[in-house]
Every structure is written in C-alpha cells, then in structure tokens.
Protein backbone atom coordinates (compact mmCIF):
# COMPACT_ATOMS: atom_id res chain seq x y z
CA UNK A 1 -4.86 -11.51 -34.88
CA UNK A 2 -1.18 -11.51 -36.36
CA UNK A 3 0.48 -15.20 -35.00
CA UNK A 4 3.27 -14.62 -32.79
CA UNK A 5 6.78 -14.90 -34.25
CA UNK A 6 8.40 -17.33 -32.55
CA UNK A 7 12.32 -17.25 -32.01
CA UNK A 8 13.99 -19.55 -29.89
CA UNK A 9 17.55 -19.06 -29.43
CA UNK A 10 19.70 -21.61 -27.48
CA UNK A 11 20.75 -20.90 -24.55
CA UNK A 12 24.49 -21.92 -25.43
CA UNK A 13 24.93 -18.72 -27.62
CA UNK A 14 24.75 -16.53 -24.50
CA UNK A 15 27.38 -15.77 -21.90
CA UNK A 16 26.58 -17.49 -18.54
CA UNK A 17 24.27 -14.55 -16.63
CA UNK A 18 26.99 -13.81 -14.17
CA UNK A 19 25.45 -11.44 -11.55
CA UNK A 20 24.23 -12.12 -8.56
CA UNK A 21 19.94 -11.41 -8.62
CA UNK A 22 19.00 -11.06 -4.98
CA UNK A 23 15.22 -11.18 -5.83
CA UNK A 24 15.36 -14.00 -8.11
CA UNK A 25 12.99 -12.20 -11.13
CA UNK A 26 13.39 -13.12 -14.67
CA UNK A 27 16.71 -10.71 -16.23
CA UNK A 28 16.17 -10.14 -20.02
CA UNK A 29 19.43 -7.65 -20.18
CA UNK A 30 20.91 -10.13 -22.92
CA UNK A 31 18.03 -10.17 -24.93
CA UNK A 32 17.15 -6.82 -24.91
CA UNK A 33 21.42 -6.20 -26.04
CA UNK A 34 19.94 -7.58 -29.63
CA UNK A 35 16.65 -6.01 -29.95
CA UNK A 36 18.24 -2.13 -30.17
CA UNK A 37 18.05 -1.27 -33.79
CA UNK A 38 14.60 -3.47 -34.68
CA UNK A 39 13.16 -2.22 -31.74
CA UNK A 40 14.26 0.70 -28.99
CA UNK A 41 15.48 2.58 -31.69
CA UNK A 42 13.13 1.87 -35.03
CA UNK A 43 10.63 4.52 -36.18
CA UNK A 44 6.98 3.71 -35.04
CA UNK A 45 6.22 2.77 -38.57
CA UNK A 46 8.98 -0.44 -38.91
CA UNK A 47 8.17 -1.36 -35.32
CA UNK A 48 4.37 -1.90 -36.05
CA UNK A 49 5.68 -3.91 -39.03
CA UNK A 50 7.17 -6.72 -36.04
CA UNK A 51 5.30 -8.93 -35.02
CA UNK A 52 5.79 -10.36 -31.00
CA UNK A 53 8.70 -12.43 -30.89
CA UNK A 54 9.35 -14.60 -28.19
CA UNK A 55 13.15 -15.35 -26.81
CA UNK A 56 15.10 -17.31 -24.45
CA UNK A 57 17.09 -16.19 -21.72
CA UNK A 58 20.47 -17.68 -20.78
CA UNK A 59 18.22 -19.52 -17.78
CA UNK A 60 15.77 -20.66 -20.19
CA UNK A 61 12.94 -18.18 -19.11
CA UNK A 62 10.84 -16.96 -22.12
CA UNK A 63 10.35 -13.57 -22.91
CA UNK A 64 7.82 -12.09 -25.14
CA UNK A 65 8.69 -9.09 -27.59
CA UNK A 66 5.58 -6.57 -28.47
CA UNK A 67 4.19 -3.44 -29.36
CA UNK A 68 1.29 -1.59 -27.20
CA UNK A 69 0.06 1.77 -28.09
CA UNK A 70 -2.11 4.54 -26.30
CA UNK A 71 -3.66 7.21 -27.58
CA UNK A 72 -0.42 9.47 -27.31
CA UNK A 73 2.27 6.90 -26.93
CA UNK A 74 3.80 3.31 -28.03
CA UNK A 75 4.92 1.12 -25.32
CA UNK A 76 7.46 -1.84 -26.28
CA UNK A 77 7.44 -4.53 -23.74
CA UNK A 78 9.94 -7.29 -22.92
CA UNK A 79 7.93 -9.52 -20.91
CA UNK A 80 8.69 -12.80 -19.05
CA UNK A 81 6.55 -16.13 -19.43
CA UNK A 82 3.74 -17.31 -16.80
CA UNK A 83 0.90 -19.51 -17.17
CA UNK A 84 -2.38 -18.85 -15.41
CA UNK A 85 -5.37 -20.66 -15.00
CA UNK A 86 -8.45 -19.88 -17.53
CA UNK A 87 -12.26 -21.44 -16.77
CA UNK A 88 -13.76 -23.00 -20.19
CA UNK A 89 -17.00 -23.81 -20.71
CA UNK A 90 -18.75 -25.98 -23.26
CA UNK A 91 -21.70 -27.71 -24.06
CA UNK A 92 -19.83 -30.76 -21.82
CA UNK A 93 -19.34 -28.68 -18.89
CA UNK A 94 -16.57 -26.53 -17.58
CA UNK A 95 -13.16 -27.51 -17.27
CA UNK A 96 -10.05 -25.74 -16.71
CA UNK A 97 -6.92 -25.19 -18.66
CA UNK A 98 -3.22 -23.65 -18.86
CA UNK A 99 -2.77 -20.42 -20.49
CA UNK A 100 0.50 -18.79 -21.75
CA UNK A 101 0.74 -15.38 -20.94
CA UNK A 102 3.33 -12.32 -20.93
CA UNK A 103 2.16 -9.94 -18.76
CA UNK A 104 3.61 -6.29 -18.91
CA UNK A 105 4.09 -5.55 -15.32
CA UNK A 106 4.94 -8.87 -14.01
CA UNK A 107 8.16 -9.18 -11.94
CA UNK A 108 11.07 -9.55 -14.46
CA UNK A 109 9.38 -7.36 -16.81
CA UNK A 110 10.77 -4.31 -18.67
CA UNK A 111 9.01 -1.26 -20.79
CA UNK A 112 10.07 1.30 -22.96
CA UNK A 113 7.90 4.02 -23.68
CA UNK A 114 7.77 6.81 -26.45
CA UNK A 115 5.96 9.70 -27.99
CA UNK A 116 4.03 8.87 -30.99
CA UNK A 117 4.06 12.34 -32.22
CA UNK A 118 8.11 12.83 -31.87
CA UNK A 119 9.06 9.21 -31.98
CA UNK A 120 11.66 10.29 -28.83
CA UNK A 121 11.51 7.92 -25.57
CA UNK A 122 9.80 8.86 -22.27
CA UNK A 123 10.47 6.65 -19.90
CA UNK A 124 11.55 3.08 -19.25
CA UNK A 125 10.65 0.74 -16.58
CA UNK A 126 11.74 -1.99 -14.43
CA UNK A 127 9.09 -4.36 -12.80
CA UNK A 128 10.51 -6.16 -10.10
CA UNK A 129 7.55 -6.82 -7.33
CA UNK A 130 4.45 -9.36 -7.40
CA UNK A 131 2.67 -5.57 -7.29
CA UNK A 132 2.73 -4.24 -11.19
CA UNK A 133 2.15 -0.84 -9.54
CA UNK A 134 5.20 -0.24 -8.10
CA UNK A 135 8.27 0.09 -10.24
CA UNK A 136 11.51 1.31 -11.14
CA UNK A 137 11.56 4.34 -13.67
CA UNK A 138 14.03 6.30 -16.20
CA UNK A 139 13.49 9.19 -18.17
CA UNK A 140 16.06 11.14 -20.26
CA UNK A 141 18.51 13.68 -19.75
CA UNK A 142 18.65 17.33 -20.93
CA UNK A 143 21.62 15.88 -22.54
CA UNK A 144 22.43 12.33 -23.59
CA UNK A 145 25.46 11.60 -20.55
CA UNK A 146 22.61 11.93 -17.66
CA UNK A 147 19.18 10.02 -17.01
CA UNK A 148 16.31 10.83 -14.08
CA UNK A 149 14.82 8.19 -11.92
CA UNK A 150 12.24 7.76 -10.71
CA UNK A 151 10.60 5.36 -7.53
CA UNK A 152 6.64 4.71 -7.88
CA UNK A 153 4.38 3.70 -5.69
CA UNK A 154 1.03 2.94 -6.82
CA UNK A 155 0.96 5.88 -8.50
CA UNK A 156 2.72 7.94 -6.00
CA UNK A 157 6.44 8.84 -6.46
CA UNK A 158 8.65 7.95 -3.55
CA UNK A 159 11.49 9.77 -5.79
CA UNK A 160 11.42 11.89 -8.44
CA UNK A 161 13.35 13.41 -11.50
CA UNK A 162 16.72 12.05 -9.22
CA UNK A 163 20.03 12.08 -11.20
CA UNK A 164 22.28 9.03 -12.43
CA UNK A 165 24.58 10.29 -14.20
CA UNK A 166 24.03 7.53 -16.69
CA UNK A 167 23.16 8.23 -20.10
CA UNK A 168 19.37 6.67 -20.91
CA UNK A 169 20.17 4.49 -23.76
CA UNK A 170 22.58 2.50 -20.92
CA UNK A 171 19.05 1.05 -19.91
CA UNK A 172 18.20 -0.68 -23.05
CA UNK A 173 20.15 -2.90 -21.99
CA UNK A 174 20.80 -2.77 -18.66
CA UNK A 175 19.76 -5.37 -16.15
CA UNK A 176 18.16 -4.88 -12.93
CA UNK A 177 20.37 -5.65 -10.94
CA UNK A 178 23.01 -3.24 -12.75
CA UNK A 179 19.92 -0.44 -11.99
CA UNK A 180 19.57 -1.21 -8.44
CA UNK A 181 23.83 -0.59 -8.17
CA UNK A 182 23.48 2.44 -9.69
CA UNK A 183 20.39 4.22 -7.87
CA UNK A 184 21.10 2.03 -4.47
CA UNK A 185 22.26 5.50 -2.85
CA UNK A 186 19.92 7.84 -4.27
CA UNK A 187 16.85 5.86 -3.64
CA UNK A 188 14.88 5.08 -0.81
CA UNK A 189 15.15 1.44 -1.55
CA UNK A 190 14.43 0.80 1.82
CA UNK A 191 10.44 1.57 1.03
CA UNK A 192 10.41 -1.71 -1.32
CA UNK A 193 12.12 -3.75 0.14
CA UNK A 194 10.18 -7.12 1.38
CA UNK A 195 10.74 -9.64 3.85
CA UNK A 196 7.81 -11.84 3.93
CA UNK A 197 8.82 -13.69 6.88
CA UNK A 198 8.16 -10.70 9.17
CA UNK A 199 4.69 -10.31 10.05
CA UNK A 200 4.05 -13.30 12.27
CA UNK A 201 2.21 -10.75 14.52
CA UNK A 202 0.59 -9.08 12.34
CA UNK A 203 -0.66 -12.38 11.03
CA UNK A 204 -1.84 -13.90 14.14
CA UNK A 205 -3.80 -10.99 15.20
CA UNK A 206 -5.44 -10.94 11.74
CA UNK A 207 -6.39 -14.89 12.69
CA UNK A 208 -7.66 -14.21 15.91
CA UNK A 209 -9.83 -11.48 14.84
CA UNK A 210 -11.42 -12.85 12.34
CA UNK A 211 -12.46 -15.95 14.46
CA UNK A 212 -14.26 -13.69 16.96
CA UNK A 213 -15.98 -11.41 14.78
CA UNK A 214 -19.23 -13.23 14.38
CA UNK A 215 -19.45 -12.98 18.13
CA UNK A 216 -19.35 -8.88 17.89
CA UNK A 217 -22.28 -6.63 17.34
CA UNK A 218 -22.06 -3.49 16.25
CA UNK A 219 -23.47 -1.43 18.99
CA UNK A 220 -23.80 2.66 18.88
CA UNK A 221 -21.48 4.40 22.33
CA UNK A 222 -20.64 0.88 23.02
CA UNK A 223 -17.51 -0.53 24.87
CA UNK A 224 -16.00 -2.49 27.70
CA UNK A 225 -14.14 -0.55 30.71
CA UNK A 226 -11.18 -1.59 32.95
CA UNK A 227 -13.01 -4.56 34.66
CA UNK A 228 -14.25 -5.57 31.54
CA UNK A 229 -18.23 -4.17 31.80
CA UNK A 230 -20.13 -3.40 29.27
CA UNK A 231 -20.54 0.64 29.50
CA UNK A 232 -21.49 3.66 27.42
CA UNK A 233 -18.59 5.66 25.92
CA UNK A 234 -20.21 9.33 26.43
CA UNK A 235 -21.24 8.72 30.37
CA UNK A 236 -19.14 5.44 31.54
CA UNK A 237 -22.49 4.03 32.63
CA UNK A 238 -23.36 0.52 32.39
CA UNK A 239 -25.40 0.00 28.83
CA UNK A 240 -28.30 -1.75 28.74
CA UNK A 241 -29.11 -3.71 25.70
CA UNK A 242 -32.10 -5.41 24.55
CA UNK A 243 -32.14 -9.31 24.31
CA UNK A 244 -28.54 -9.20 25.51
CA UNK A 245 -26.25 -12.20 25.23
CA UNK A 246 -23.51 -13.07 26.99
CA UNK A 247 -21.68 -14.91 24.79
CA UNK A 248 -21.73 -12.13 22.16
CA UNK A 249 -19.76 -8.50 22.31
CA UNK A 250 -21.42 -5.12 21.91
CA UNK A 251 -18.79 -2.72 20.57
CA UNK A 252 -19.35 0.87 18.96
CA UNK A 253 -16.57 1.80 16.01
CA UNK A 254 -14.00 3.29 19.20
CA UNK A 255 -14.87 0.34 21.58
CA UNK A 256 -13.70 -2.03 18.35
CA UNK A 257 -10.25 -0.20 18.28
CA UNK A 258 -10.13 -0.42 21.96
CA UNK A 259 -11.36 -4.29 21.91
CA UNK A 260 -8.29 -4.92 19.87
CA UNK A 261 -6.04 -2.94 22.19
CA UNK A 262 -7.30 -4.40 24.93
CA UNK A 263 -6.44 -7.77 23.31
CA UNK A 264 -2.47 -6.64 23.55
CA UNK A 265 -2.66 -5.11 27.36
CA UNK A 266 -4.78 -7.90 29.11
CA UNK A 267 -1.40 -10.72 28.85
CA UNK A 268 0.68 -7.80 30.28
CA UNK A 269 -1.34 -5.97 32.59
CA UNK A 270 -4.73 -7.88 33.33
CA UNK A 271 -6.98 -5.72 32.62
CA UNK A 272 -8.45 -3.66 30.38
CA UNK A 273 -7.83 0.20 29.06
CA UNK A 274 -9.70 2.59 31.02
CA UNK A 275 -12.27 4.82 29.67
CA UNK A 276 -11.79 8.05 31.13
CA UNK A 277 -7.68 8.24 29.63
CA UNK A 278 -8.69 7.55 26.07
CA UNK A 279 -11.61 10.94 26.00
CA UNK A 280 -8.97 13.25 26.74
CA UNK A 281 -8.54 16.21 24.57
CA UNK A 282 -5.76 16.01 22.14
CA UNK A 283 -6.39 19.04 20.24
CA UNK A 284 -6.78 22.78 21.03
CA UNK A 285 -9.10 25.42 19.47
CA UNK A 286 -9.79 28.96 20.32
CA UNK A 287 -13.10 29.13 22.75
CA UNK A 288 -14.22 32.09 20.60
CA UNK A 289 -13.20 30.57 17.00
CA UNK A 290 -16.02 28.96 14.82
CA UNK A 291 -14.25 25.66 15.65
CA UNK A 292 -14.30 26.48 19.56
CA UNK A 293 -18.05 27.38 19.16
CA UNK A 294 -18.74 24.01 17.77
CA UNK A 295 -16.74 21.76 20.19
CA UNK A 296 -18.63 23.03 23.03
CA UNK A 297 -22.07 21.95 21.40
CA UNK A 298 -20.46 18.51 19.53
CA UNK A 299 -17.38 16.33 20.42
CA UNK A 300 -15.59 17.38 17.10
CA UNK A 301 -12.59 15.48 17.58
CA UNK A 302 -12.96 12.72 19.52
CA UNK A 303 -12.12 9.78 17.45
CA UNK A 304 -9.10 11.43 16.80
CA UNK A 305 -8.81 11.82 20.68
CA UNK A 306 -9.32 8.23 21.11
CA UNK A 307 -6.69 7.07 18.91
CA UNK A 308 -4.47 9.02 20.02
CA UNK A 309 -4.64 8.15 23.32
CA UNK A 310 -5.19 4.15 22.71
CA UNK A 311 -2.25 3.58 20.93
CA UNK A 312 -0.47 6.00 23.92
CA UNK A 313 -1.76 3.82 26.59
CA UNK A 314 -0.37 0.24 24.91
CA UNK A 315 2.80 2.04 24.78
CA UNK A 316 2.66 3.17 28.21
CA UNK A 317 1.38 -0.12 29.71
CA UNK A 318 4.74 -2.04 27.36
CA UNK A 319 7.00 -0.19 28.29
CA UNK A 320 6.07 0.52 32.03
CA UNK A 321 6.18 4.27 31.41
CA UNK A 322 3.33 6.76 31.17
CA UNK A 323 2.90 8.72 28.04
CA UNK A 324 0.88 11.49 26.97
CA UNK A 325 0.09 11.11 23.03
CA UNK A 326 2.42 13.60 22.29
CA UNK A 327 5.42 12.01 24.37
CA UNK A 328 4.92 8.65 23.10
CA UNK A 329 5.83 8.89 19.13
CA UNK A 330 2.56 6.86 17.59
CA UNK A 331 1.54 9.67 15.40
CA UNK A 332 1.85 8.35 11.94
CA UNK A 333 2.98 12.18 9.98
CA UNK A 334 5.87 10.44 7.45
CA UNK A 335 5.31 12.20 3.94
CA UNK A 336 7.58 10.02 1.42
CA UNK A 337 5.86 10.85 -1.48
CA UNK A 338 6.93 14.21 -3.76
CA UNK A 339 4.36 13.55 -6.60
CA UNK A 340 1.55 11.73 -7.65
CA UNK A 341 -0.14 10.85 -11.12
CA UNK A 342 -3.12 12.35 -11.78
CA UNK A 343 -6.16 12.31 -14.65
CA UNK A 344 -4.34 15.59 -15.15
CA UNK A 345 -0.60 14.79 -15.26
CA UNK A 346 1.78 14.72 -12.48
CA UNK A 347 0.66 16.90 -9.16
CA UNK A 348 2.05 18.04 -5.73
CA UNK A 349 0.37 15.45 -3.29
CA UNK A 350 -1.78 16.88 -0.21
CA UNK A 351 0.98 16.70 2.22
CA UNK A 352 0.18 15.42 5.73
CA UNK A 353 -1.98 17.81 7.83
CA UNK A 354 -1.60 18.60 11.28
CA UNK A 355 -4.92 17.19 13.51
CA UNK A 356 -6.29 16.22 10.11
CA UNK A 357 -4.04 13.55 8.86
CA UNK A 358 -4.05 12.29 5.41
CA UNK A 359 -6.43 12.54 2.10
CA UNK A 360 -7.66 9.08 1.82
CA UNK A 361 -6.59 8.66 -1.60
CA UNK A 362 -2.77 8.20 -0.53
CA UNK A 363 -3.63 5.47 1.90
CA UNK A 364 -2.67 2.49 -0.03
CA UNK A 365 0.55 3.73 -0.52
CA UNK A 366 1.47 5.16 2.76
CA UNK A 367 0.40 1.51 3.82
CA UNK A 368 2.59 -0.12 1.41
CA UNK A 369 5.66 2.26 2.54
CA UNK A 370 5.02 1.81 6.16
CA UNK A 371 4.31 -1.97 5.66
CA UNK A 372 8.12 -2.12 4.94
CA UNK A 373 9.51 0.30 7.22
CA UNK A 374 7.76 -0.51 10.02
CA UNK A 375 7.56 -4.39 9.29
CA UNK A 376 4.98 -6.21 11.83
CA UNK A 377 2.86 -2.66 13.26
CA UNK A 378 -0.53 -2.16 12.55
CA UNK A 379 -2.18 1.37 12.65
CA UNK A 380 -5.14 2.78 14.37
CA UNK A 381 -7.05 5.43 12.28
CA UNK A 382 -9.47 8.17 13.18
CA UNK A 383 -11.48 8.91 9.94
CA UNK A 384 -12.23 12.80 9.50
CA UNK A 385 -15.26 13.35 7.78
CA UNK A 386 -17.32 16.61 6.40
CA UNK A 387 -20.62 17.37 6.88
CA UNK A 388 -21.33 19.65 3.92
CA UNK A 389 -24.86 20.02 5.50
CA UNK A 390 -23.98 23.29 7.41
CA UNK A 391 -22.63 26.12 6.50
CA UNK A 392 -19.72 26.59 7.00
CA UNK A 393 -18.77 22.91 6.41
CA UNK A 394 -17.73 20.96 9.80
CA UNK A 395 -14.93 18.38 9.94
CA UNK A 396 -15.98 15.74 12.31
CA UNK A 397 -13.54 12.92 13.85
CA UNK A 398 -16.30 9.87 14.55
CA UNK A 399 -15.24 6.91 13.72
CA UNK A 400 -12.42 4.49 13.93
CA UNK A 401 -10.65 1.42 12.06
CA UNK A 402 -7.38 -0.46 12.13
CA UNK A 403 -5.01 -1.69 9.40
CA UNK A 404 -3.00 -4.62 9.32
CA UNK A 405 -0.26 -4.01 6.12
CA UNK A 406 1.65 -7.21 4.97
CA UNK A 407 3.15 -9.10 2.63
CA UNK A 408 2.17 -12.63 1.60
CA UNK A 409 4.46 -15.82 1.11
CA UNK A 410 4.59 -14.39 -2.63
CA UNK A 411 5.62 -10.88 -1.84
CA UNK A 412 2.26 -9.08 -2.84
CA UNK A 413 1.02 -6.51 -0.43
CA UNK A 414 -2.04 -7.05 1.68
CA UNK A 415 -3.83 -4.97 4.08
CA UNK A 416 -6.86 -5.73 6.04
CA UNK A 417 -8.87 -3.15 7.16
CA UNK A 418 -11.66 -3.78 10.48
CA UNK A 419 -14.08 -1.24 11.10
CA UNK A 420 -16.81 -1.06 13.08
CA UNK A 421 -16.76 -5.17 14.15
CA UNK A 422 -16.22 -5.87 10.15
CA UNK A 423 -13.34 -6.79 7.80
CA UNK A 424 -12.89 -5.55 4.36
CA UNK A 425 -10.49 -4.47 2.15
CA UNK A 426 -8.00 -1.46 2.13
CA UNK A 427 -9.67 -0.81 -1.28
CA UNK A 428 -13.67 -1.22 -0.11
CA UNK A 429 -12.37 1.24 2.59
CA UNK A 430 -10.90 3.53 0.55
CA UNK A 431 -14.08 3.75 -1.86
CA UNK A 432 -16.38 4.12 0.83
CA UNK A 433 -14.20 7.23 2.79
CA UNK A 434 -12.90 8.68 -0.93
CA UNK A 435 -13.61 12.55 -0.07
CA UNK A 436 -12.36 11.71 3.74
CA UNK A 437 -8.87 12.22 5.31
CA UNK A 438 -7.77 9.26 8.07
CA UNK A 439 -5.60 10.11 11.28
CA UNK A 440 -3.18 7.64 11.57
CA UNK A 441 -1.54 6.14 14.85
CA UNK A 442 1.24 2.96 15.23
CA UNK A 443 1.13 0.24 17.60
CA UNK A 444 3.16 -3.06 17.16
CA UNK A 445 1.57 -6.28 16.62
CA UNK A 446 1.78 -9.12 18.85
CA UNK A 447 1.51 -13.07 18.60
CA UNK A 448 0.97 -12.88 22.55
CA UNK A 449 -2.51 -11.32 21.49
CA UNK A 450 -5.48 -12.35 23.39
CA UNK A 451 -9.00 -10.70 23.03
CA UNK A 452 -11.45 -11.34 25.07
C-alpha cells in the first residue's frame, strides 16, 4: 500500500472562511480551489500517479485527497477527517483503539466522478447529512454555461436533471453553502431538511411501546373492543384463550395497530375504538368482476379497511368531528420521487397506486421524506400481499404495522417498524415484504400516549 502524502498547509495562508454554514459540516471549497489542474482536470493516467494527500482547512479540519475507481469510472474524493473506534485482538486480549479515517460520504464530503473510457466528468457530489445516501448532485451541461442537479434519496431522486444555469466546472470549487444558494429555489430542500428536536412524540410512544411489548402475545383475530374486552375481530365475540393471563395482552396484527390507537384516544375520550367502525368497506369492486367474486368468498381488503378507518377514527375523536376515511386526509399518496437507480441504470419509479399503495422497495425513502415533512407523525400500514398460488394471482390486504420515522440527536434517520406485537427494523421489514406493496395512513404522535 502506497503511504499517504502528507501536506499540511497552515491555516494562515487561507482567507478567513467567511460564509455563514448553517449545518456546521466540514467546507473544503478552498482546498479544492488548488487541486484543479493535478486533479479535476488531469488525465486518468497522471492522477493514478498521486498519491492521497491530506490538507488543512482554514478551520483546521483535515481533508484527505484520493483516487477510487470502478469498473467504468474514477471517483476523486475530498474527504473530511473522523476517527472511529476499531476492536484489536492479540495474544494479550482485546483492546480498543483510535482509527483515522476519511470516509467518502461523510457529511462535509465532496466527489467528482468521471468516465474512464472518455476521461469527461459525470457527476459531482455534495455530502452534507449523517446519511451517506442522500446527497446533493451535478452533472454537466449540453454546453459548458449550464449544469443539472440533481436531489437523491437513498437512491431515489427527489429532483432530477433540474437547471442552474451555472457552468459545472463552478463546482470544483464551490462550497456548499454557495450550492444550497444557488438550487435553494429549484429544490425541494424542504425534504432534507432536519430538526432533531422535533419528535418528542414520536419518541415517547416508541418508549412506551417497547416497555409493554413483552406483555403482548401475538394472538390470530385478536383484539380489545370499546370497553376494553378481549373479542374476536371477524364476529365481535368474546375470545377464549387457553391458559389466559390477565396481566398479559392478546392482540392479532390489526388489534396491534388498534392497541396503539387506542393508546392516543383513551386520555381524550375514555375508551377504546370500536370494532364495528374500523371493518367498514373502504373499497369498491364490481359484484360480477373476478375481484367482486372473490370478496364475497374472502375479506380481500380488510387490512386496508382497517387502517383506513383507525387512523379516521383518532382524527375524528381529536378533533371532535366525525370523518369517513375519505373526508379525513390520512391517506399517505405523496409521490416525490421522479427516478430511481437501478441494477439497470436510472428507471421511472412505480408511482403510488390507488387501493394498492406503494412497492415496498420505495419505503425507506418515502419514510425519510415524510419524516421531514411531516415531523412528529407516525404511519399505519396495510401490507398487500400476492398469493401466486391461484390462478389468476389474488392481492390480499392481511396484515398491519406502524412506523415511527425520526431523526436522532446526530441527524441520522431512524425508523422503527412494530408488527404483529414485535419491533424491528425498517430494513428487516422491508426484506421480509420485498415483492409486497404497503398502504400507508398518517396519524400524529403524542407524548400524552397511554396504552393500556
């Protein structure tokens, strides 16, 4: 392995970093001003003769200088300085130690990327979040006075190909803060932008959840009506269940969702949801269609029914106003997203889907997006499944989870997922229901949350 080149350079021989950096990251602008003509623009060839080279910013933050390369293009990374934590182990035992490392997507951090067959630039990017999959992006003009950008989102773009009217090179050297002046109206900035001090509720309901779940069995039809007995979902009559304890709750995946509900109406109303409200029908076939066929034999959509009319009845009982789910504006159906990276290049996403919702693989972004718009909700999902058994395949609505989106005291994204009297994350969740689509439905978290 080549040894690092180090350069130090006194922070005296730069100009006093003069703008204002509203999210405190790492600016390399000034270094990157001297690293044009050995770098940005050198042939492949000359740049794989540098080795890394290491700098100081005006504020004393080191950045790392380096080459990457793919199979189709080289990547040349300005990168600031952390230090992480690295296990050792020896024949005396294991001990821990500080490591020096650069990472390329860290906040602070800035890319360049070209074609190794033409040698002509791509794309450069600005890392600004604790999440290295969501970033900033330029690509070049049909001619040199214009540049695209470009707003990702874990691999979904929240805007894309949007004019500057900047030439590209300008971002050599450009800081972020310069880029977020110059795309502030033609972005949906609003998407990224993070205030971790707003998800008290969404925080203490997590807390209170997670202390009662070892006190919940999963139970099949199971839930807990108006007066608080323990019934069966299809009939409303009272479930009988072997070796019963009091001091435990029996909940099926919908009385879970309903249990949490239930945990933001009792301190207003005093009781719980009623049954009967949340099994009304929320979507309409045609009696003679294959789809009507089916629903009279098998309750196709009745987790999406349930939803639906849960997060309708917290509204209703909040507000003091009865809503039907389609007067009360907790359907989640936001598309932000007008692309998304694929193993085969850059596709049209699935949009969202009327009674179907969205393909499962968009969740973690949606919840990221949402997470910010919509700071301190949680969302109710019914999870549409296909049973490729029959023929034609069925799409069945069955069962139910929530999702609590936030972002920590460091500004990463988090989102806890409970299903079916369990916690796990968005990402277990999202690998078990790959192939599925989820239904989506809002309700605002509380800290006056009290489950039974």
């Amino acid at each position: 392995m080549k040894k690092a080149l180090i350069i130090f350079l006194l922070c005296l021989g730069f100009p006093l970093f003069a703008e204002y950096n509203h999210l405190s990251i790492p600016d390399s602008s000034e270094i990157r001003a001297m690293l044009e003509e050995s770098w940005f623009n050198a042939s492949l060839t000359n740049v794989r003769n540098n080795k890394p080279e290491i700098y100081s910013s005006p504020d004393g933050t080191l950045f790392q200088v380096r080459l990457e390369e793919t199979e189709r293009d080289f990547c040349i990374f300005v990168s600031p300085h952390a230090i992480i934590k690295v296990d050792v182990y020896s024949d005396l035992g294991k001990y821990t130690m500080d490591q020096d490392v650069y990472p390329g997507d860290a906040a602070g951090s800035w890319e360049l990327i070209k074609d190794k067959a033409t040698g002509k630039a791509k794309f450069i990017r600005y890392f600004f979040l604790r999440d290295g999959d969501v970033y900033l992006q330029f690509s070049p003009g049909n001619n040199k006075s214009n540049s695209y950008a470009d707003l990702v989102i874990f691999g979904h773009y929240a805007a894309r190909g949007v004019s500057t009217g900047i030439p590209f090179n300008q971002f050599y050297t450009a800081s972020f803060e310069k880029a977020c002046e110059i795309t502030r109206k033609i972005l949906p900035w609003d998407f990224v932008e993070i205030d971790v001090n707003a998800y008290d509720g969404v925080k203490q309901m997590i807390g209170m959840i997670d202390e009662k779940l070892s006190s919940i069995i999963y139970t099949e039809d199971a839930m807990y009506d108006g007066e608080g007995n323990l019934v069966s979902i299809g009939n409303g009559k009272p479930l009988n269940i072997e070796d019963y304890d009091p001091a435990l709750k029996y909940l099926s995946s919908a009385g879970f969702v309903k249990w949490i509900s239930d945990g933001i109406v009792v301190p207003i109303a005093g009781s719980n949801l009623e049954r009967e409200p949340l099994l009304e029908e929320t979507v309409t076939v045609k009696d003679t269609g294959h789809l009507g066929v089916l629903s009279q034999k098998y309750s196709l959509y009745f987790a999406l029914n349930w939803v639906r009319n849960l997060s309708s009845a917290v509204v209703s009982v909040s507000t003091g106003t009865t809503y039907k789910f389609n007067q009360s504006g907790v359907d989640v159906t936001d598309m932000p997203f007008s692309a998304t990276m694929t193993s085969r290049g850059l596709e049209n996403p699935v949009p969202f889907i009327a009674d179907s919702g969205y393909k499962i693989e968009m969740l973690k972004s949606l919840m990221y997006v949402l997470g910010n718009k919509e700071k301190d909700s949680f969302y109710v999902g019914a999870i549409r499944e296909t049973d490729r058994r029959s023929s034609p395949e069925v799409n069945v609505f069955n069962n139910c989870a929530a999702f609590f989106p936030y972002f920590d005291a460091t500004g990463k994204f988090e989102c806890v997922v409970y299903m079916n009297a369990k916690k796990m994350s968005l990402e277990e969740f999202m690998y078990l229901y790959s192939d599925s689509f989820v239904y989506l439905t809002r309700q605002k978290a509380t800290e006056r949350f009290f489950p039974e």
